[in-house]
Protein backbone atom coordinates (compact mmCIF):
# COMPACT_ATOMS: atom_id res chain seq x y z
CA UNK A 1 0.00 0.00 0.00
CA UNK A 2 1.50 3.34 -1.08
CA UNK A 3 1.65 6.93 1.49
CA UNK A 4 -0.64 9.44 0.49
CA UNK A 5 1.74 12.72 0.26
CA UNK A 6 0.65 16.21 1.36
CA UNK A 7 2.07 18.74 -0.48
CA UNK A 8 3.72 21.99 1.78
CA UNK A 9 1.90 24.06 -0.48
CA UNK A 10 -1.70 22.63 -0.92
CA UNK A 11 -4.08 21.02 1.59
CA UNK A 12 -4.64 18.11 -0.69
CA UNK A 13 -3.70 14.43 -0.36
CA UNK A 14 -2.12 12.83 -3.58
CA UNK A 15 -2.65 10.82 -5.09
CA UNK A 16 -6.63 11.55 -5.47
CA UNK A 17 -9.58 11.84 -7.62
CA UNK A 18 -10.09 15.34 -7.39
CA UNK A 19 -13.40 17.10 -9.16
CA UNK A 20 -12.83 19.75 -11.54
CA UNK A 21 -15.49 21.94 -12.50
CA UNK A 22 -15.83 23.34 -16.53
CA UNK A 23 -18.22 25.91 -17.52
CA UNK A 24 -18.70 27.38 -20.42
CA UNK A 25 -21.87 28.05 -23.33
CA UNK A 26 -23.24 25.33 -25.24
CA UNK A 27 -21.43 24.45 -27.94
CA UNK A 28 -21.54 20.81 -29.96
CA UNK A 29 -18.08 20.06 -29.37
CA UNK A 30 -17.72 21.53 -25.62
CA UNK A 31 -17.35 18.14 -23.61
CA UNK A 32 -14.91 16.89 -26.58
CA UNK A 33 -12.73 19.90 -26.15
CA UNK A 34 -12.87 19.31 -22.28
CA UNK A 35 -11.74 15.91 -22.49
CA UNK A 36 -9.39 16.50 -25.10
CA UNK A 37 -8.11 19.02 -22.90
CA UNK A 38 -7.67 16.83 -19.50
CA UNK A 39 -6.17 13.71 -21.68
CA UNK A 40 -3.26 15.87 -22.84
CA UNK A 41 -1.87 16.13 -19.24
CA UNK A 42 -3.72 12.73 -17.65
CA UNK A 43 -3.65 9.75 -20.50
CA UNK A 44 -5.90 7.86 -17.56
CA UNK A 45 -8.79 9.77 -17.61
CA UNK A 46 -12.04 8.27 -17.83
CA UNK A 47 -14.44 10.18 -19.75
CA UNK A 48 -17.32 8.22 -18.09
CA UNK A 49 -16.98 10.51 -14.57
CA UNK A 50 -18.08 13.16 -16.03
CA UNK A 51 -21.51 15.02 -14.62
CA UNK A 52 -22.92 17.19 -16.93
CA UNK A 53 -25.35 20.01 -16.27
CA UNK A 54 -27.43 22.63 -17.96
CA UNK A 55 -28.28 26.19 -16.97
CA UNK A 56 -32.09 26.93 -16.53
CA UNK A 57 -31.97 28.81 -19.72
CA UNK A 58 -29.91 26.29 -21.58
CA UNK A 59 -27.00 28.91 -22.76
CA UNK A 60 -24.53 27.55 -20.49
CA UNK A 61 -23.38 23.89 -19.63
CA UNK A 62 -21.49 23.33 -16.22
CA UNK A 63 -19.13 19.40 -16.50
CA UNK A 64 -17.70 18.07 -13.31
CA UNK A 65 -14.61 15.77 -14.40
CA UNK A 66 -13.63 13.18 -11.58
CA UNK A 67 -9.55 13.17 -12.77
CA UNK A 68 -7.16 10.89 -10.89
CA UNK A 69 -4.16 13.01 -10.49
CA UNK A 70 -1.02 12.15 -8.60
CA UNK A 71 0.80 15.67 -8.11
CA UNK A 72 -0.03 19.33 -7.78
CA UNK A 73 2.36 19.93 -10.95
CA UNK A 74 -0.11 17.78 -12.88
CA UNK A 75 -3.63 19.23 -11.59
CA UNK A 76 -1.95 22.85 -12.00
CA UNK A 77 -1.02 21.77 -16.19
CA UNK A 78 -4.72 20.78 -16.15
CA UNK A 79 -6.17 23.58 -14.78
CA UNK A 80 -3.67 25.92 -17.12
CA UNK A 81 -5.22 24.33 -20.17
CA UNK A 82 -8.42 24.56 -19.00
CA UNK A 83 -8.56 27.85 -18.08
CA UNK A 84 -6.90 29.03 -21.15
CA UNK A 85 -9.13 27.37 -24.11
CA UNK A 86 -11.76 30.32 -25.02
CA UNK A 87 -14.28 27.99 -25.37
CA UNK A 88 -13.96 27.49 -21.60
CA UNK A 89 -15.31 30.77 -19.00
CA UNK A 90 -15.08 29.18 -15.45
CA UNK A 91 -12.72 26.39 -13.89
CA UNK A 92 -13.04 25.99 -10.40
């Protein structure tokens, strides 16, 4: 059985499944671009986690992605190219 590690600089245990939260407006190839996005710096994640839901007006779409990361180097690159697509408005 492996140690979970804290990090000195985050509160976080790795390695986890940690959510990370996508918003953006609807667009056909949103979720793609998301996943697309995630498998560039985590080859393991499983598309299948996701939970996807729709503002009341149906403009906006929100995507919570379940990723299995191992270091805060690798959720930070995920986040990064995230929060940089302009397709994407919102990464929490």
């Amino acid at each position: 059985m492996s140690a979970q590690k804290t990090s000195p600089e985050t509160l976080i245990e790795f390695p986890c499944h940690f959510p990370i939260k996508v918003m953006g407006k609807v667009h056909e190839e949103f979720t793609s671009t998301v996943i697309k996005l995630i498998k560039q710096n985590n080859k393991s994640f499983d598309p299948s986690t996701i939970e996807m839901k729709g503002s009341s007006e149906g403009r906006y779409i929100s995507l919570t992605c379940f990723v299995y990361v191992t270091s805060k180097p690798e959720l930070d690159d995920i986040y990064r190219s995230l929060s940089t697509h302009p397709m994407i408005k919102v990464v929490l």
